[in-house]
PDB file of N, CA and C in Angstrom:
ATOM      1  N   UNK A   1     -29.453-145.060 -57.861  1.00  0.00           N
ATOM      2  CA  UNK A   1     -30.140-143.859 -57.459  1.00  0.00           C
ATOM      3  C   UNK A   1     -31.295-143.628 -58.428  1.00  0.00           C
ATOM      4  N   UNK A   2     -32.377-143.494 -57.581  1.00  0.00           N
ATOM      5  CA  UNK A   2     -33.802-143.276 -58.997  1.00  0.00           C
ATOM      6  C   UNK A   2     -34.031-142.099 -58.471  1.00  0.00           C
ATOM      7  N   UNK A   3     -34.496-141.151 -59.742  1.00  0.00           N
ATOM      8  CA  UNK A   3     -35.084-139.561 -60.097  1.00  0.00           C
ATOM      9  C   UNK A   3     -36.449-139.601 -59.930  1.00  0.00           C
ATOM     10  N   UNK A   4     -36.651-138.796 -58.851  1.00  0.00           N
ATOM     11  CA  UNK A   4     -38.019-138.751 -58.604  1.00  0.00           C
ATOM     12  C   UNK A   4     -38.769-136.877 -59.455  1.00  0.00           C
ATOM     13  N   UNK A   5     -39.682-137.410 -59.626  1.00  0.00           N
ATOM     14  CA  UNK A   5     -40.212-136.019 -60.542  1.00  0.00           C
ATOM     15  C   UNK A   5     -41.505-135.503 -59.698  1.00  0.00           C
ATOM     16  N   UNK A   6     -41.247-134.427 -59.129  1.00  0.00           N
ATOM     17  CA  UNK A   6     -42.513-133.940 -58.012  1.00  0.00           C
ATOM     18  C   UNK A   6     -43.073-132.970 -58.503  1.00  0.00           C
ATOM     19  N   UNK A   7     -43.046-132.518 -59.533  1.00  0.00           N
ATOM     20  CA  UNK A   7     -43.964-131.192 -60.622  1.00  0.00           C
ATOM     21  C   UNK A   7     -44.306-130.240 -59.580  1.00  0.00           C
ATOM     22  N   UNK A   8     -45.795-130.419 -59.943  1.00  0.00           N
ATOM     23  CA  UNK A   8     -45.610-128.995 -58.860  1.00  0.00           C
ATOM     24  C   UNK A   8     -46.105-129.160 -57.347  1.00  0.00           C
ATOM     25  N   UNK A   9     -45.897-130.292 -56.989  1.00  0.00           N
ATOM     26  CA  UNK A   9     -45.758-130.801 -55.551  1.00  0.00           C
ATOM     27  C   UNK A   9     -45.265-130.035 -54.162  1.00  0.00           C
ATOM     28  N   UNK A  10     -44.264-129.337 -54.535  1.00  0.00           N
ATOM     29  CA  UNK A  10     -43.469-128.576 -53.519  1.00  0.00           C
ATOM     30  C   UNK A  10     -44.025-127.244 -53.738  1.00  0.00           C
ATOM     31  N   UNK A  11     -44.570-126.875 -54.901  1.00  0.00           N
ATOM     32  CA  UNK A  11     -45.281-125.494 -54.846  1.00  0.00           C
ATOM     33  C   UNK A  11     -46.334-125.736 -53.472  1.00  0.00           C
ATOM     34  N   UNK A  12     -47.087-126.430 -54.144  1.00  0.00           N
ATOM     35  CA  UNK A  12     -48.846-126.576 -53.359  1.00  0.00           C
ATOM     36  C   UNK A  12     -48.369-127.101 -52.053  1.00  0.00           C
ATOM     37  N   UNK A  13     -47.268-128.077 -51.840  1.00  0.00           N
ATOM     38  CA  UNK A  13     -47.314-128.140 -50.518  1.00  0.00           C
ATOM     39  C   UNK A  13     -46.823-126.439 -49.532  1.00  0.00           C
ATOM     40  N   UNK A  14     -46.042-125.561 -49.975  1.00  0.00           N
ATOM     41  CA  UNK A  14     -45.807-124.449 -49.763  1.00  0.00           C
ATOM     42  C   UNK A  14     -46.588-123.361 -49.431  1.00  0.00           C
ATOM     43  N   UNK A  15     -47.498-123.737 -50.627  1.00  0.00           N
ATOM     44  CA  UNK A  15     -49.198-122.517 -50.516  1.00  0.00           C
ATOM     45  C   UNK A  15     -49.676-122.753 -49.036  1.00  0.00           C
ATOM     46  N   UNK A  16     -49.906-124.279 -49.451  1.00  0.00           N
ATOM     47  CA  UNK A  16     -50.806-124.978 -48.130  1.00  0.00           C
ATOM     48  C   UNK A  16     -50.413-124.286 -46.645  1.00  0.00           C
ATOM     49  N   UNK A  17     -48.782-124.382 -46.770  1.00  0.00           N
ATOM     50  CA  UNK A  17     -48.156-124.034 -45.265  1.00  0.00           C
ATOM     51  C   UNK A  17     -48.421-122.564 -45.379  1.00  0.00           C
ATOM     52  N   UNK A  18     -48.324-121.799 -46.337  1.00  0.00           N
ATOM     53  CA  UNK A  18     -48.489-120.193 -45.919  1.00  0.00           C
ATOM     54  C   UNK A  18     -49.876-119.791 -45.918  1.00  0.00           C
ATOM     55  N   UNK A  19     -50.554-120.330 -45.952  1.00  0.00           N
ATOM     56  CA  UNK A  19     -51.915-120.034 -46.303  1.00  0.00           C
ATOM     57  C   UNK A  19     -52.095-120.416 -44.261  1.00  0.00           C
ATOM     58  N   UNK A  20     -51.836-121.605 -44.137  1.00  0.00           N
ATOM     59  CA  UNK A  20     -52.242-122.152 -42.870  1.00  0.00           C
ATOM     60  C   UNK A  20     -53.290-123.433 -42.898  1.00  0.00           C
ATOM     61  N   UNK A  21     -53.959-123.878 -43.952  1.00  0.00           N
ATOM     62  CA  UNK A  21     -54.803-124.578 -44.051  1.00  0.00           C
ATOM     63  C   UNK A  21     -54.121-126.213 -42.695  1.00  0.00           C
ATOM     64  N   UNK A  22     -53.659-126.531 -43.183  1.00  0.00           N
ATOM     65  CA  UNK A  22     -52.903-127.853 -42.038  1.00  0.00           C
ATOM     66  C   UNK A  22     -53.124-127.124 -40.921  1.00  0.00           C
ATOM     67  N   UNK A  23     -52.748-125.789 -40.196  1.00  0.00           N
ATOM     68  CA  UNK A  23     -52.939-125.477 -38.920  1.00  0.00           C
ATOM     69  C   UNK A  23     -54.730-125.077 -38.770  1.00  0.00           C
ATOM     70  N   UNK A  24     -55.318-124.779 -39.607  1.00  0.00           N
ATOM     71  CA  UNK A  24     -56.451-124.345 -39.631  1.00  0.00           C
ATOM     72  C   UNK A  24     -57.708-125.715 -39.713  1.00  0.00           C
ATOM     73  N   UNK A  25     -57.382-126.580 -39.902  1.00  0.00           N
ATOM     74  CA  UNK A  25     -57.880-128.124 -39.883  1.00  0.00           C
ATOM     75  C   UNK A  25     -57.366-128.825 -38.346  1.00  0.00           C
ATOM     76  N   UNK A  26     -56.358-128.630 -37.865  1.00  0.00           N
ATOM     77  CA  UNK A  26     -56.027-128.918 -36.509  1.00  0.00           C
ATOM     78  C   UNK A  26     -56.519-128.583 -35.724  1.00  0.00           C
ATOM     79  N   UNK A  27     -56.579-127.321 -35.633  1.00  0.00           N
ATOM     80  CA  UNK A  27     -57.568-126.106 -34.826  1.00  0.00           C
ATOM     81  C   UNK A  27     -59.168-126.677 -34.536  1.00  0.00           C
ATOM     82  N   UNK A  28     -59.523-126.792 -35.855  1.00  0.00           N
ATOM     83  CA  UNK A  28     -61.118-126.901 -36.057  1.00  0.00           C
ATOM     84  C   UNK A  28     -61.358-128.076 -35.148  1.00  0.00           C
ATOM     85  N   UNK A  29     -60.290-129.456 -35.654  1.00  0.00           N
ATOM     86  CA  UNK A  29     -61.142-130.838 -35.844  1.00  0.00           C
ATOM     87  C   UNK A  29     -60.077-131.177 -33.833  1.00  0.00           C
ATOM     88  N   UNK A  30     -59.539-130.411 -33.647  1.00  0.00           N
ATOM     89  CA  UNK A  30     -58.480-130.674 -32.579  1.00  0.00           C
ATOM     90  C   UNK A  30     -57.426-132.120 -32.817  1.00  0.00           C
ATOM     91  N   UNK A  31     -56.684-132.391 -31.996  1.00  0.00           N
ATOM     92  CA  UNK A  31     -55.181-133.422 -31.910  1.00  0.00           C
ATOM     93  C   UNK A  31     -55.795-134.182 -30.792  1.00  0.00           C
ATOM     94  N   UNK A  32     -55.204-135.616 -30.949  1.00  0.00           N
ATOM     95  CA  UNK A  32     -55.308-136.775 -30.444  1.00  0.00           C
ATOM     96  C   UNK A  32     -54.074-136.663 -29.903  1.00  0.00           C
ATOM     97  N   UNK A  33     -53.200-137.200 -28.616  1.00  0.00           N
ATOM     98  CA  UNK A  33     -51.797-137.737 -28.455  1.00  0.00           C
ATOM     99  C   UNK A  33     -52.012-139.133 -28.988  1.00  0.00           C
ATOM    100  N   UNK A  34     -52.673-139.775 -29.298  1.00  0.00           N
ATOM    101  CA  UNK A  34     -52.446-141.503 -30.337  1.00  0.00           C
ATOM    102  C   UNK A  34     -52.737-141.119 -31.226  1.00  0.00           C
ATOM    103  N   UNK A  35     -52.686-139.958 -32.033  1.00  0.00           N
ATOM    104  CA  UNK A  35     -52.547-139.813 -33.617  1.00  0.00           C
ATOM    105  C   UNK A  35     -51.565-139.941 -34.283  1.00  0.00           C
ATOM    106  N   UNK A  36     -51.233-140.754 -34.869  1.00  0.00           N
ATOM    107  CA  UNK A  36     -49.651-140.323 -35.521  1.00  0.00           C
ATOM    108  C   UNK A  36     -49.672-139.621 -36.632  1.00  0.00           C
ATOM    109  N   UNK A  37     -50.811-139.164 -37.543  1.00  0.00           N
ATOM    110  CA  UNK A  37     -51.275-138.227 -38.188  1.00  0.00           C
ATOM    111  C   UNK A  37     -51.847-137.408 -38.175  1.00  0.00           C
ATOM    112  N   UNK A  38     -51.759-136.104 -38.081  1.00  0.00           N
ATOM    113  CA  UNK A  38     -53.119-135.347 -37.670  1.00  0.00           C
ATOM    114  C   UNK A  38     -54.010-135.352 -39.104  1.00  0.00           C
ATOM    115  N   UNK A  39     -54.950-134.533 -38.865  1.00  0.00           N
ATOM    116  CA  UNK A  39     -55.875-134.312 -39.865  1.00  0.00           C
ATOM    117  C   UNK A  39     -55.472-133.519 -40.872  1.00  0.00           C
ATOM    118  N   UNK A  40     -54.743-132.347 -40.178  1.00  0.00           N
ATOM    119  CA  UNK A  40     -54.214-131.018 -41.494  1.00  0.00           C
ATOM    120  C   UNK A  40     -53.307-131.857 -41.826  1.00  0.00           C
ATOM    121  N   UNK A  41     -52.946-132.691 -41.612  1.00  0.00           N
ATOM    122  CA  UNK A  41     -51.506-133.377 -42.095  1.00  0.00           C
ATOM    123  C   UNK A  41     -52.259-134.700 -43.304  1.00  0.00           C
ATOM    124  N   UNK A  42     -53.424-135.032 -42.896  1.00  0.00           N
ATOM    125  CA  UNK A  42     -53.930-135.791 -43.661  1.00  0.00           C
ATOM    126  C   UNK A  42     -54.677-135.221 -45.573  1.00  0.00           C
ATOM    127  N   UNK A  43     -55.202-133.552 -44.539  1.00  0.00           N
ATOM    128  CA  UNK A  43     -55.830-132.773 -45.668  1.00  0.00           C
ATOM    129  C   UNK A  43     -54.684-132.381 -46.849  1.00  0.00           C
ATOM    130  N   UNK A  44     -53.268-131.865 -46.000  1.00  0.00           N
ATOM    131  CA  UNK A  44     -52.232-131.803 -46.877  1.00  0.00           C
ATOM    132  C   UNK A  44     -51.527-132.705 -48.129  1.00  0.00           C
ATOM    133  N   UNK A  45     -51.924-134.103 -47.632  1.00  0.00           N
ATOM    134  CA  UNK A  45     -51.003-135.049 -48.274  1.00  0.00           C
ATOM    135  C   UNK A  45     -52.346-134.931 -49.639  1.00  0.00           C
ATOM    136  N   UNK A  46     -53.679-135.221 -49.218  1.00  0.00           N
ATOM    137  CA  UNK A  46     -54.826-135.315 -50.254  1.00  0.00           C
ATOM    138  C   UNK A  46     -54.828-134.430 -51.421  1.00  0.00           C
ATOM    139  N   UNK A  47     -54.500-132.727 -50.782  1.00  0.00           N
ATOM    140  CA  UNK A  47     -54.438-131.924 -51.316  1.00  0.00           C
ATOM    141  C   UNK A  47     -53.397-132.350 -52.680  1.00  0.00           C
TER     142      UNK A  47
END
């Protein structure tokens, strides 16, 4: 079993979701059905 150390990873991913930014990048740039990523989902991981 390996220990993974995510600092403050789970904060900012948290902000991100209450804030809305991932839904607010979807919105803008719109969804593909052959995306298997969206964009807010792309802006999130960068973030």
């Amino acid at each position: 079993m390996a220990k993974v150390l995510l600092d403050h990873l789970g904060i900012v991913a948290g902000i991100i979701d209450e804030i809305g930014i991932e839904r607010l990048v979807n919105e803008l740039l719109g969804e593909q059905k052959t995306e298997k990523v969206t964009a807010g989902q792309a802006v999130k991981a960068m973030i």
